[in-house]
C-alpha atoms as a PDB file:
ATOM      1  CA  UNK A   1     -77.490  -9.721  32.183  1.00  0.00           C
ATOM      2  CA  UNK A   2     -79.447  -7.756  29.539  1.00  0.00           C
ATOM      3  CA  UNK A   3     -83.125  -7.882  28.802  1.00  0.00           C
ATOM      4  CA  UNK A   4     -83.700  -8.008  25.350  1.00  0.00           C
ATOM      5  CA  UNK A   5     -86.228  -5.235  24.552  1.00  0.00           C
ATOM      6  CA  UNK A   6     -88.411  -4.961  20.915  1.00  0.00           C
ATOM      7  CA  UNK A   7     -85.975  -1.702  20.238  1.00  0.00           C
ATOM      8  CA  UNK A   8     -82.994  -4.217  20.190  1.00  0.00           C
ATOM      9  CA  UNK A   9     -85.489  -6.706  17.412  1.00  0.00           C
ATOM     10  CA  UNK A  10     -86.094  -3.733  15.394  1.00  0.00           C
ATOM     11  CA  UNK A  11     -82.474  -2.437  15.010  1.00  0.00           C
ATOM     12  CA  UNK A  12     -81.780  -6.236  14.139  1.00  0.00           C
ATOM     13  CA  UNK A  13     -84.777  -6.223  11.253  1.00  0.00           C
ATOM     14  CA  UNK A  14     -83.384  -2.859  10.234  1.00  0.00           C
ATOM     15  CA  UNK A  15     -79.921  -3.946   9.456  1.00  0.00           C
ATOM     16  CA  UNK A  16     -81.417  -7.233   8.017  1.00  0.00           C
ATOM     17  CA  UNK A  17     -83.049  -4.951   5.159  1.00  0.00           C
ATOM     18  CA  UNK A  18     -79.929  -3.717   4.079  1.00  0.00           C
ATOM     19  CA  UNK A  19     -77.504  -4.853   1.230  1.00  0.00           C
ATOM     20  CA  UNK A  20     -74.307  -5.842   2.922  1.00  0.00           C
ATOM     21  CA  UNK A  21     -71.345  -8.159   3.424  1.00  0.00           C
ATOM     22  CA  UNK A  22     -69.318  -7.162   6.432  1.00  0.00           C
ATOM     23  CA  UNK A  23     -71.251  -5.528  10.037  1.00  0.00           C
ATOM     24  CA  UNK A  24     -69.541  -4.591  12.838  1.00  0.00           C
ATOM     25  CA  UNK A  25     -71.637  -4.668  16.554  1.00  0.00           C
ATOM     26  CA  UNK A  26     -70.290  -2.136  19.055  1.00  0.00           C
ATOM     27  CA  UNK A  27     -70.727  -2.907  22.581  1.00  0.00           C
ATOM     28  CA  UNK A  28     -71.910  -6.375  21.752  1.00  0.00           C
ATOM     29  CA  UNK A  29     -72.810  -7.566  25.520  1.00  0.00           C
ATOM     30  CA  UNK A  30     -73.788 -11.249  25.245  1.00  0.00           C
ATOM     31  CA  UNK A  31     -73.682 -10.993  21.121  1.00  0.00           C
ATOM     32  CA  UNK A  32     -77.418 -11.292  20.619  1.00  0.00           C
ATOM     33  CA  UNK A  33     -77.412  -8.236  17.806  1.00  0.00           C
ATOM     34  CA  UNK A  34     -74.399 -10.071  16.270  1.00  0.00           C
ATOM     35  CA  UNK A  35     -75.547 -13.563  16.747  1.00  0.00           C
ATOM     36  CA  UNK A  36     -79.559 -12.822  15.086  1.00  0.00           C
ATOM     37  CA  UNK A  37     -77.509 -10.702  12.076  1.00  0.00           C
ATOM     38  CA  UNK A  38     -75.194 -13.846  11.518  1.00  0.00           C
ATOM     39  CA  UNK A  39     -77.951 -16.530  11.689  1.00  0.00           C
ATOM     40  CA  UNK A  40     -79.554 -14.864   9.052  1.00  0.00           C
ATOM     41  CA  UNK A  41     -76.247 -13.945   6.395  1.00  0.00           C
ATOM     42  CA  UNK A  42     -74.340 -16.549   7.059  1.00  0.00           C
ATOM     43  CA  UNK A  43     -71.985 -15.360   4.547  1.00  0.00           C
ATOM     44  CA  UNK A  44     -71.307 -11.698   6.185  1.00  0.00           C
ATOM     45  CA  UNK A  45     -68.244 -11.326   7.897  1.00  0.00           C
ATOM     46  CA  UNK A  46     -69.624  -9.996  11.181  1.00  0.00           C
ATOM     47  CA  UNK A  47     -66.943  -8.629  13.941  1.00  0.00           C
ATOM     48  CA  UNK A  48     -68.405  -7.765  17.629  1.00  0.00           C
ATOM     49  CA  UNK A  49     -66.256  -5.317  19.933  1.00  0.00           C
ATOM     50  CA  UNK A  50     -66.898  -5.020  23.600  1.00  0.00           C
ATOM     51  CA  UNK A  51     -65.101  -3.221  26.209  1.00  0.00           C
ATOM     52  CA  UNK A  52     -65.786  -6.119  28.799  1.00  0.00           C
ATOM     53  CA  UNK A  53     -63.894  -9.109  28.437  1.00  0.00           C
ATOM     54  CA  UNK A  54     -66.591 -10.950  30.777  1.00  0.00           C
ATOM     55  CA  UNK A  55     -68.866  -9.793  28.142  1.00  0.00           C
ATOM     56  CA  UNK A  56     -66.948 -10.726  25.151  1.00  0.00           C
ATOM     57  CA  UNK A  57     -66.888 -14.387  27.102  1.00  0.00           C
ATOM     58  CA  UNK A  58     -70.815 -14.872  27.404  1.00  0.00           C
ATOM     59  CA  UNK A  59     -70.949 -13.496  23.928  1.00  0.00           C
ATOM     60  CA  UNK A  60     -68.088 -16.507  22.601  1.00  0.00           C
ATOM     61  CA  UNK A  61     -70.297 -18.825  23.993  1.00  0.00           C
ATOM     62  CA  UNK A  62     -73.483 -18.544  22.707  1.00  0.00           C
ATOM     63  CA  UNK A  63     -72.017 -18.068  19.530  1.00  0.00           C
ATOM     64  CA  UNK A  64     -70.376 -21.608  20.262  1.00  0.00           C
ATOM     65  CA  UNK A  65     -73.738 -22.854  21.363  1.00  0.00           C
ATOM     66  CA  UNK A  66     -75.635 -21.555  18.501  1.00  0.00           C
ATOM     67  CA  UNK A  67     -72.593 -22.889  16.096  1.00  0.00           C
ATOM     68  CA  UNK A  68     -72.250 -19.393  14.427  1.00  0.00           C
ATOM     69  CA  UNK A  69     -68.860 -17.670  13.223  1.00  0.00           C
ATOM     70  CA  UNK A  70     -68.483 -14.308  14.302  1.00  0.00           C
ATOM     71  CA  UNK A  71     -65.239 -12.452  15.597  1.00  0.00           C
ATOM     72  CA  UNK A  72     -65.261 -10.640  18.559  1.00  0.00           C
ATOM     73  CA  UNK A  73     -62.938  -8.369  19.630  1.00  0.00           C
ATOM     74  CA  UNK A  74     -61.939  -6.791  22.831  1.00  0.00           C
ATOM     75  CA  UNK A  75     -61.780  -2.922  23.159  1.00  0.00           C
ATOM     76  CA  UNK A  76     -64.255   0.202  23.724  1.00  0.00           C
ATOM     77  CA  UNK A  77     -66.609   1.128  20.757  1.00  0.00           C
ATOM     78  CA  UNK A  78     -64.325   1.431  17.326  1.00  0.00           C
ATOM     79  CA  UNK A  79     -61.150   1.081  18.867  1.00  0.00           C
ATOM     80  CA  UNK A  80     -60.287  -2.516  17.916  1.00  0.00           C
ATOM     81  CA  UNK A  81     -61.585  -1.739  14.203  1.00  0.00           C
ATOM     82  CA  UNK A  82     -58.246   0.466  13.651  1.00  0.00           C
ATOM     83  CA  UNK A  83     -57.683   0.396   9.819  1.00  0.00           C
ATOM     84  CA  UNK A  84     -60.919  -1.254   8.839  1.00  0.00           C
ATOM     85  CA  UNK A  85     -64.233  -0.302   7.018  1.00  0.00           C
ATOM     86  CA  UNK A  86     -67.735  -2.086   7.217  1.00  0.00           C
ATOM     87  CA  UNK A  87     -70.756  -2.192   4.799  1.00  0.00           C
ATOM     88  CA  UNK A  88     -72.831  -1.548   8.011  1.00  0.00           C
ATOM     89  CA  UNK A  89     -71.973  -0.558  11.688  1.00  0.00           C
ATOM     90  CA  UNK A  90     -74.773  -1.373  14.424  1.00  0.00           C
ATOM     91  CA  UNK A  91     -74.693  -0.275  18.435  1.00  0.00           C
ATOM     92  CA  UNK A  92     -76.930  -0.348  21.057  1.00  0.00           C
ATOM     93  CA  UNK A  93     -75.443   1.891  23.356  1.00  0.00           C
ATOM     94  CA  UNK A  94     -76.135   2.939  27.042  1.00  0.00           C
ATOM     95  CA  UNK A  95     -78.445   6.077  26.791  1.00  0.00           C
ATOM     96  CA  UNK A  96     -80.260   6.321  29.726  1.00  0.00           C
ATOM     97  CA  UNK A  97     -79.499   9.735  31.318  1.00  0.00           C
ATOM     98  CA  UNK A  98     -77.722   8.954  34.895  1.00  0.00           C
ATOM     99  CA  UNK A  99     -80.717  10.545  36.405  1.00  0.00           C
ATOM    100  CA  UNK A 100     -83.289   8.500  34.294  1.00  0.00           C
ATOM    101  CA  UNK A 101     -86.399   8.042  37.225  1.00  0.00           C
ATOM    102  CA  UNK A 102     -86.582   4.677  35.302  1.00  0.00           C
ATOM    103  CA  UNK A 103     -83.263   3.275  36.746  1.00  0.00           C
ATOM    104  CA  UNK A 104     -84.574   2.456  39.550  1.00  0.00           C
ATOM    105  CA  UNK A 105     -86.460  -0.279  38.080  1.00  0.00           C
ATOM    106  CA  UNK A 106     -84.043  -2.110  36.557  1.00  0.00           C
ATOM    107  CA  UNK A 107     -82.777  -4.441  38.628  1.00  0.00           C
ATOM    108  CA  UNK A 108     -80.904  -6.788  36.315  1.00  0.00           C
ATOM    109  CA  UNK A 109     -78.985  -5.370  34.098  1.00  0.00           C
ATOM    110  CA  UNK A 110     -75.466  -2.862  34.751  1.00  0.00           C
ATOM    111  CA  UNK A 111     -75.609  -0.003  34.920  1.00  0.00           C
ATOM    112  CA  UNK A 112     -72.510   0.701  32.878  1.00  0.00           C
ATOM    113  CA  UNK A 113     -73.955  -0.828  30.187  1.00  0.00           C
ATOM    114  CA  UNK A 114     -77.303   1.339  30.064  1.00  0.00           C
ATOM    115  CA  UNK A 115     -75.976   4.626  31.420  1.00  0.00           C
ATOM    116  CA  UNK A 116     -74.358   7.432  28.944  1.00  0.00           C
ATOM    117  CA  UNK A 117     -73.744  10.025  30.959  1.00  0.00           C
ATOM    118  CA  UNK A 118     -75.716  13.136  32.255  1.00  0.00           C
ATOM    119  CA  UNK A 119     -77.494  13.378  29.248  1.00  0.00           C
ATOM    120  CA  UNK A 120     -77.517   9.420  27.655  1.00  0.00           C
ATOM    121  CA  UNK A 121     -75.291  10.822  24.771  1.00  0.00           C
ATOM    122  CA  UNK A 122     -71.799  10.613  25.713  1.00  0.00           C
ATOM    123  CA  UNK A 123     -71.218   6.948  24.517  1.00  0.00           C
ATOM    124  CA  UNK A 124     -73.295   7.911  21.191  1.00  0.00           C
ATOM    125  CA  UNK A 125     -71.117  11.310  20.865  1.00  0.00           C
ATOM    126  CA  UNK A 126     -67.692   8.981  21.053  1.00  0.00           C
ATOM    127  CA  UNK A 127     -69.506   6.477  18.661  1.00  0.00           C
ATOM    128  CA  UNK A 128     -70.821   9.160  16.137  1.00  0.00           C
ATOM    129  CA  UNK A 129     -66.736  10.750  15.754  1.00  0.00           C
ATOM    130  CA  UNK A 130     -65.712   7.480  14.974  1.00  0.00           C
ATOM    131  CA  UNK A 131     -67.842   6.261  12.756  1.00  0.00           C
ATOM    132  CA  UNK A 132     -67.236   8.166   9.594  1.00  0.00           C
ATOM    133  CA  UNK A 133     -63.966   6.689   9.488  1.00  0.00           C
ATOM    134  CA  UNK A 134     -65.096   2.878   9.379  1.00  0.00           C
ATOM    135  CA  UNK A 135     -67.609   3.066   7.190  1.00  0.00           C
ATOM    136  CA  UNK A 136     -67.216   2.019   3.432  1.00  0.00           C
ATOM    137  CA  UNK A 137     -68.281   3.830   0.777  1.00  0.00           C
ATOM    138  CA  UNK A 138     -71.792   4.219   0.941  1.00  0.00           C
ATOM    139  CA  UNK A 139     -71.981   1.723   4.281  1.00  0.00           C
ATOM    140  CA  UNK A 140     -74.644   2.665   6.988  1.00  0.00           C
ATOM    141  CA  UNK A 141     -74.704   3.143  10.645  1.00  0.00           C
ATOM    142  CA  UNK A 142     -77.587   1.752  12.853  1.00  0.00           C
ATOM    143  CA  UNK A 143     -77.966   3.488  16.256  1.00  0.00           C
ATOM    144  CA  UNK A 144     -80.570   2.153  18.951  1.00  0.00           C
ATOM    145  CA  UNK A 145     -81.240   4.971  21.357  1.00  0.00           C
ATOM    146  CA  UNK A 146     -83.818   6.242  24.103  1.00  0.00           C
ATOM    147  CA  UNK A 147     -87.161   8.483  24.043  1.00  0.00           C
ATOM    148  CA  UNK A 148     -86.664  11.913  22.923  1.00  0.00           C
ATOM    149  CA  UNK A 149     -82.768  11.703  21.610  1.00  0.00           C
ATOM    150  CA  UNK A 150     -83.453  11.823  17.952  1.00  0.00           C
ATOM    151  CA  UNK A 151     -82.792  15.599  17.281  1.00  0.00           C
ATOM    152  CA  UNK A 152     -79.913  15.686  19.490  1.00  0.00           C
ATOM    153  CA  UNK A 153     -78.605  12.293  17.564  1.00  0.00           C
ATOM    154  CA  UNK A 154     -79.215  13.757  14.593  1.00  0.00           C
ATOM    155  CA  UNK A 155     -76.926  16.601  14.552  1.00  0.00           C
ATOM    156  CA  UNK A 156     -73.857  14.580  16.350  1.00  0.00           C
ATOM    157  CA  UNK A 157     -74.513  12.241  13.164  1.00  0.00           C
ATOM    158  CA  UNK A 158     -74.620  15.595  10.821  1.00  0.00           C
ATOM    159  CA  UNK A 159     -71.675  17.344  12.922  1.00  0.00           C
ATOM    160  CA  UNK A 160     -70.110  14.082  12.568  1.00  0.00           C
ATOM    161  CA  UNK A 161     -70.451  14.522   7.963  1.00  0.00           C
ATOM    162  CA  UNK A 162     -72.324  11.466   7.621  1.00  0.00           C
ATOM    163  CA  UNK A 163     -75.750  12.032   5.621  1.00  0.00           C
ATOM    164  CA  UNK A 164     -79.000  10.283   4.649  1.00  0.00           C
ATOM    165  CA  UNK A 165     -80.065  10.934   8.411  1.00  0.00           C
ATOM    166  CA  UNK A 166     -83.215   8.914   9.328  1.00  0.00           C
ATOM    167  CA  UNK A 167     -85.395   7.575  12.196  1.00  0.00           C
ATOM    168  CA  UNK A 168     -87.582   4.836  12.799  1.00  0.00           C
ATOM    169  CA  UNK A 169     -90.360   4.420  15.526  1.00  0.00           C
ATOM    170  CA  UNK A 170     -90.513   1.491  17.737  1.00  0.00           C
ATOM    171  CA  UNK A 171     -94.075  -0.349  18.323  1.00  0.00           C
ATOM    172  CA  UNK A 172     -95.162   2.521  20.248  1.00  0.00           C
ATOM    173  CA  UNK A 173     -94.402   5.164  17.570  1.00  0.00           C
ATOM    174  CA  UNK A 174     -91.365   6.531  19.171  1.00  0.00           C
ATOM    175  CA  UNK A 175     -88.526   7.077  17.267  1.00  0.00           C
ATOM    176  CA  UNK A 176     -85.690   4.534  18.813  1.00  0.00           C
ATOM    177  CA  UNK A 177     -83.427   3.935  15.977  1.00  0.00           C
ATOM    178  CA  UNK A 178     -81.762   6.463  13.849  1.00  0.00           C
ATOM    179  CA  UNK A 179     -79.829   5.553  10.863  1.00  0.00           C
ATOM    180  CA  UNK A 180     -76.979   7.228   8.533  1.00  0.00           C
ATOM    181  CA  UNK A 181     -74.864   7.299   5.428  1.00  0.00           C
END
């Protein structure tokens, strides 16, 4: 089980400022992301992927519990969005390094699910390549990532051709959310 953590609440009020009708949530874990963006545009057309099917089955029932509408869709990252395009494309992503000192104090949560790699950017690499080619014209992609990964983000997201690269600071003034077109 994941924490929620404020970075999570401000990619959520992020997306929530933007003009759109259809949002896709990569790696949706229990579906909070996709669950607080549905509750509040009840009329998007909101489609959650996950690579865990245990996952995907938490995240069908709160959205049963909560009475809320959203598709979810088994598969890693973009995958199951072959052929499609979205206004706006959200992920929280691992991006913990897998030698993060931090780890060791997280007790709750998997560790597949918060760990990208040596550096934290592998999952965010993959995510970034894909992107460009789900987006519609002039849609947006909301990335949630760690302390200190904002340059690096920035040119996978500029390598990648997308544009209109920005970040936003979480409550502590650290940039945790980078955005593009």
């Amino acid at each position: 089980m994941l924490i929620p953590r404020p970075e999570t609440e401000l990619l959520v009020d992020l997306a929530l400022q933007l003009e759109f009708s259809s949002i896709a949530d990569l790696g949706t874990g229990s579906g909070a992301i996709a669950l607080a963006i549905k509750r509040q545009r009840p009329k998007a057309h909101v489609v959650a992927t996950d690579s865990s099917a245990a996952a995907l089955a938490v995240a069908r029932r709160n959205a049963v519990k909560h009475g809320l509408e959203v598709e979810f869709r088994h598969g890693r990252w973009l995958e199951p969005l072959a052929g499609e395009r979205f206004d706006l494309i959200v992920a929280n992503p691992p991006y913990v390094a897998a030698n993060d000192r931090h780890l060791a104090h997280l007790h709750f949560e998997p560790m597949d699910a918060l760990i990208g790699g040596s550096d934290g950017l592998d999952e965010i690499r993959e995510i970034a390549r894909a992107a460009p080619g789900h987006l519609a014209t002039g849609g947006r992609l909301l990335l949630e990532h760690g302390m200190g990964q904002e340059r690096a983000i920035r040119e996978l997201l500029d390598l990648a051709g997308l544009e209109e690269i920005e970040n936003w600071p979480d409550l502590a003034r650290i940039p945790r959310v980078t955005a593009a077109r």
